[in-house]
Protein backbone atom coordinates (compact mmCIF):
# COMPACT_ATOMS: atom_id res chain seq x y z
CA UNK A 1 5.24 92.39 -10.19
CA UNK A 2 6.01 95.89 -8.41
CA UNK A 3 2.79 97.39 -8.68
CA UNK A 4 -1.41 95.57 -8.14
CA UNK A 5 -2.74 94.43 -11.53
CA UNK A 6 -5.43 96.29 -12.71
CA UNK A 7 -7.94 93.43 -12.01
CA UNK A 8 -6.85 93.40 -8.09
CA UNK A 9 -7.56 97.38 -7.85
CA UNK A 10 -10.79 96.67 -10.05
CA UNK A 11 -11.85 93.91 -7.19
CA UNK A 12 -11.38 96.45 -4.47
CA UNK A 13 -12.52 99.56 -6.06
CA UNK A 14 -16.22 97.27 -6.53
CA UNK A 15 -15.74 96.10 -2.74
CA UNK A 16 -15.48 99.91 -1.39
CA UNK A 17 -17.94 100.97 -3.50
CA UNK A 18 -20.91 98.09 -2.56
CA UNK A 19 -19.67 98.46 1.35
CA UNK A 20 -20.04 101.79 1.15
CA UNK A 21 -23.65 101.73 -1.30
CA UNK A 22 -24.89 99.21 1.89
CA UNK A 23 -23.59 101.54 4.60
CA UNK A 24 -25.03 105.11 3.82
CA UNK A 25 -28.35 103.51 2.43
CA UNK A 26 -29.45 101.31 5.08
CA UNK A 27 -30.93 102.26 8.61
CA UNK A 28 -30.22 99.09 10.02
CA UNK A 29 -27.56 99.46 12.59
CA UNK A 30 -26.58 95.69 12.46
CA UNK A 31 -26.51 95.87 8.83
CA UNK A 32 -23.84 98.72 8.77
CA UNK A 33 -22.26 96.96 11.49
CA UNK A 34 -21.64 93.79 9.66
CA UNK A 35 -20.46 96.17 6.72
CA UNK A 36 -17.59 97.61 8.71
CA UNK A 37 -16.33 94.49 9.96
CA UNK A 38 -15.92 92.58 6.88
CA UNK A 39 -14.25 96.08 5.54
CA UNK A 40 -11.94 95.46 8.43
CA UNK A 41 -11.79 91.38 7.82
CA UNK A 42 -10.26 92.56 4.24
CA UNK A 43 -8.07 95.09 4.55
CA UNK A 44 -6.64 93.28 7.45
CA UNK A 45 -6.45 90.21 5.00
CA UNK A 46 -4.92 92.65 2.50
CA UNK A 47 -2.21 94.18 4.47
CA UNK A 48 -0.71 90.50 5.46
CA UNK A 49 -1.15 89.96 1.56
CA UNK A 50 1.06 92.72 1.07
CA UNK A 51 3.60 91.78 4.21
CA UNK A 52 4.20 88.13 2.90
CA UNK A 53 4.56 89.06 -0.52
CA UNK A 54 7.32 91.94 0.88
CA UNK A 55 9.11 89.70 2.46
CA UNK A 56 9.23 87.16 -0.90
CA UNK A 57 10.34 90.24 -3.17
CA UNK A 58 13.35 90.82 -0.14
């Protein structure tokens, strides 16, 4: 497959969109702290998805 299934982009989409609900809403610094990492934790997770599956296709 070239291009993310619709169900990957659908998981992500609902990930952005509850880290960022949790981040703008809450006053609790350690709250929106925790938020940001695990964004990090994922797209970091995400991007060697993306690597080891590049160098499968090549």
């Amino acid at each position: 497959m070239k291009y993310p299934s619709i169900a990957a982009l659908a998981i992500i989409a609902v990930f952005l969109l509850f880290n960022g609900v949790v981040f703008f809403t809450t006053s609790s610094e350690t709250a929106q702290l925790l938020v940001l990492l695990s964004s990090l934790a994922f797209f970091g997770l995400l991007l060697i998805g993306v690597k080891k599956r590049h160098e499968q296709n090549s």
